[in-house]
Protein backbone atom coordinates (compact mmCIF):
# COMPACT_ATOMS: atom_id res chain seq x y z
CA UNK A 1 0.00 0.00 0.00
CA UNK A 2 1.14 3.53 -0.82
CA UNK A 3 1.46 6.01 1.98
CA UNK A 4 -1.43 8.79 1.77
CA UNK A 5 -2.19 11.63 3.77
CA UNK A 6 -5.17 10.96 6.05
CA UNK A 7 -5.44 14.18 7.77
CA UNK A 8 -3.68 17.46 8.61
CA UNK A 9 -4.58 19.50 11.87
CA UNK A 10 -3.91 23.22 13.04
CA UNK A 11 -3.65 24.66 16.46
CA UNK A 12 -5.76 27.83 16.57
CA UNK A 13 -4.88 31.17 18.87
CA UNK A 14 -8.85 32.00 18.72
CA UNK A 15 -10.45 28.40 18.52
CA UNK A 16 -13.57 30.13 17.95
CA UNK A 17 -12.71 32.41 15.55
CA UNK A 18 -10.94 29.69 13.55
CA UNK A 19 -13.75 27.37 13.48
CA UNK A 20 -15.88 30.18 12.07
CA UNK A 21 -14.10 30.62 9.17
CA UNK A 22 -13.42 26.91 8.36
CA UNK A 23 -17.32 26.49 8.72
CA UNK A 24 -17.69 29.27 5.58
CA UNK A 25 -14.00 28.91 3.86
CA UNK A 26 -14.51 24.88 3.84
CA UNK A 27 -18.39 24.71 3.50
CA UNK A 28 -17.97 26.98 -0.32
CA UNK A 29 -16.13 23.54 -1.24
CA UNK A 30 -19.29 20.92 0.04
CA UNK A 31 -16.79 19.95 3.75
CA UNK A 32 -18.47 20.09 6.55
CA UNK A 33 -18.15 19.60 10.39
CA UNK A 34 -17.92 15.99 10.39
CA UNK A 35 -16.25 15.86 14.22
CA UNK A 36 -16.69 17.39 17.53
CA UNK A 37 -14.74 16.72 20.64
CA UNK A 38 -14.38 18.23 24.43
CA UNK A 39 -12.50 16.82 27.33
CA UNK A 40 -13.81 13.43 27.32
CA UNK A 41 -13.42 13.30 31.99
CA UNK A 42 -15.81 16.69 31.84
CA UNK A 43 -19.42 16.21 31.00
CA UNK A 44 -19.73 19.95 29.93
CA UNK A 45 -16.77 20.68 28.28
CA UNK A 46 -16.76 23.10 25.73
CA UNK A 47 -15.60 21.65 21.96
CA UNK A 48 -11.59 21.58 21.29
CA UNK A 49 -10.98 19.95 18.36
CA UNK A 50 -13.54 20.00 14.84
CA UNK A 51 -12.81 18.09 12.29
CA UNK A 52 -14.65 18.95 8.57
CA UNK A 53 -14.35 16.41 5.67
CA UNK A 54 -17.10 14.83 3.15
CA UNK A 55 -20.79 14.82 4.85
CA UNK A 56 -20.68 10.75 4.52
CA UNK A 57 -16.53 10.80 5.22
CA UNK A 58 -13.74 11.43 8.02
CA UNK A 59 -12.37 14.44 8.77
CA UNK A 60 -9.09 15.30 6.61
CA UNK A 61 -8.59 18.88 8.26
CA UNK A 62 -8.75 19.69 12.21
CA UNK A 63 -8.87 22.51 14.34
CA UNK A 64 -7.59 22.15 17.92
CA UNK A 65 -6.71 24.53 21.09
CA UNK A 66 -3.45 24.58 22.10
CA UNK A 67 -0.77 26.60 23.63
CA UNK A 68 1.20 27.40 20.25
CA UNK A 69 -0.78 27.83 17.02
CA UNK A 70 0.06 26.78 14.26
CA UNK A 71 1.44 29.27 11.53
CA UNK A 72 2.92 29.31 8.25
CA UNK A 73 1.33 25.77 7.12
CA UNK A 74 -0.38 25.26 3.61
CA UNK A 75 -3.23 23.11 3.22
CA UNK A 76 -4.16 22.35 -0.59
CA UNK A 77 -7.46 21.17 -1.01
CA UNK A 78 -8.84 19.35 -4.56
CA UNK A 79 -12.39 20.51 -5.48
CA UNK A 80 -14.79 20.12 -8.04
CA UNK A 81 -14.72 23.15 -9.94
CA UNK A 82 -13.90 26.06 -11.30
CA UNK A 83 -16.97 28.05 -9.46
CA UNK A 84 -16.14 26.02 -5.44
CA UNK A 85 -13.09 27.92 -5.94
CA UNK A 86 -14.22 31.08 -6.47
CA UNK A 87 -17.07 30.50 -3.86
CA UNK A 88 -14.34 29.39 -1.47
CA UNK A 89 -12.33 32.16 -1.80
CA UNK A 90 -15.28 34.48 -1.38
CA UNK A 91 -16.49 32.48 1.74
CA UNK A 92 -13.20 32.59 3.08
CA UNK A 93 -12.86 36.62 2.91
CA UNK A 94 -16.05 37.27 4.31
CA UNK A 95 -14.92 34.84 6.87
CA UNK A 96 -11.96 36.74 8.21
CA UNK A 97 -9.36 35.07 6.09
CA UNK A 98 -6.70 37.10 4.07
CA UNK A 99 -6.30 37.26 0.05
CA UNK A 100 -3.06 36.06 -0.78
CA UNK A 101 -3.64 34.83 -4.27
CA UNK A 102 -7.29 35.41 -5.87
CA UNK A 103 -9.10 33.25 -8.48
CA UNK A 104 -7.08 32.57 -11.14
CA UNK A 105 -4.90 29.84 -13.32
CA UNK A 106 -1.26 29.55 -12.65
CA UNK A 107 0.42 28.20 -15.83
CA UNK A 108 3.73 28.46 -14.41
CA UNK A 109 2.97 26.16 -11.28
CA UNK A 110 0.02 23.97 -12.52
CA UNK A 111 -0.94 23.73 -15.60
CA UNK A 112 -4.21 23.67 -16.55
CA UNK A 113 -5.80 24.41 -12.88
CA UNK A 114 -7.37 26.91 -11.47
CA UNK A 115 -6.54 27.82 -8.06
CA UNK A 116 -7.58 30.72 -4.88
CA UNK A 117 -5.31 30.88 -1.69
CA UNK A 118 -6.08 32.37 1.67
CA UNK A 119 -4.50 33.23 4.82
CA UNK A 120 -6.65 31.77 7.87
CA UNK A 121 -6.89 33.97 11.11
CA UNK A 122 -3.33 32.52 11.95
CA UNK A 123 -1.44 33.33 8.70
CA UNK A 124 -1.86 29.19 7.55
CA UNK A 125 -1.85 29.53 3.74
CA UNK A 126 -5.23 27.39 2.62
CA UNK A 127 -5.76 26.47 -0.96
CA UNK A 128 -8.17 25.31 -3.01
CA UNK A 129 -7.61 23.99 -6.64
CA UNK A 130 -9.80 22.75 -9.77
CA UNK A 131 -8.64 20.75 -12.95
CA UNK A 132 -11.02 22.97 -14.77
């Protein structure tokens, strides 16, 4: 068996804030919460770690508390087309997130896609990309 990845995960400064903006940056490209957890020994813990992924899959990107957040990490992300990126990229804006690269094909890097990048509320670089 080849090696894949099966999931990345982030340490957020504003857990909150983070989740917020994965819930509109990853929803524009059909993810969605598909994992809560709290402390496990405290019946009323609040959440500290969502993961989003396909509606009927795992989750392939978490959030988490932590002391030291996570910064300067790039997540690509394959979607469907053409428009999820541009919805994504919009999503993630009105989100909170940073432009860093709009809409657009990059010919030098990847030929023939199609590609948006944003800066989460930490400064993690998260990118979707289309084959259209």
């Amino acid at each position: 068996m080849r090696a894949c990845l099966d999931h990345a995960s982030l340490i957020a400064s504003d857990f909150e804030r983070s989740a917020s903006f994965y819930d509109a940056a990853l929803g524009a490209l059909g993810l969605a919460r598909v994992a809560e957890f709290g402390d496990e020994e405290d019946d009323t813990a609040d959440v500290e770690a969502v993961g989003w992924g396909p509606p009927d899959g795992q989750a392939l990107l978490w959030v988490v508390t932590g002391d030291v957040p996570t910064r300067g990490a790039h997540v690509s992300l394959r979607s469907g087309s053409r428009g999820d990126v541009e919805r994504f990229y919009a999503a993630a804006l009105a989100a909170g997130g940073a432009g860093r690269n709009a809409p657009r094909r990059w010919p030098i890097y990847r030929r023939g896609e199609f590609n948006a990048v944003v800066a989460d509320p930490d400064g993690n670089l998260i990118e979707a990309v289309s084959g259209e």
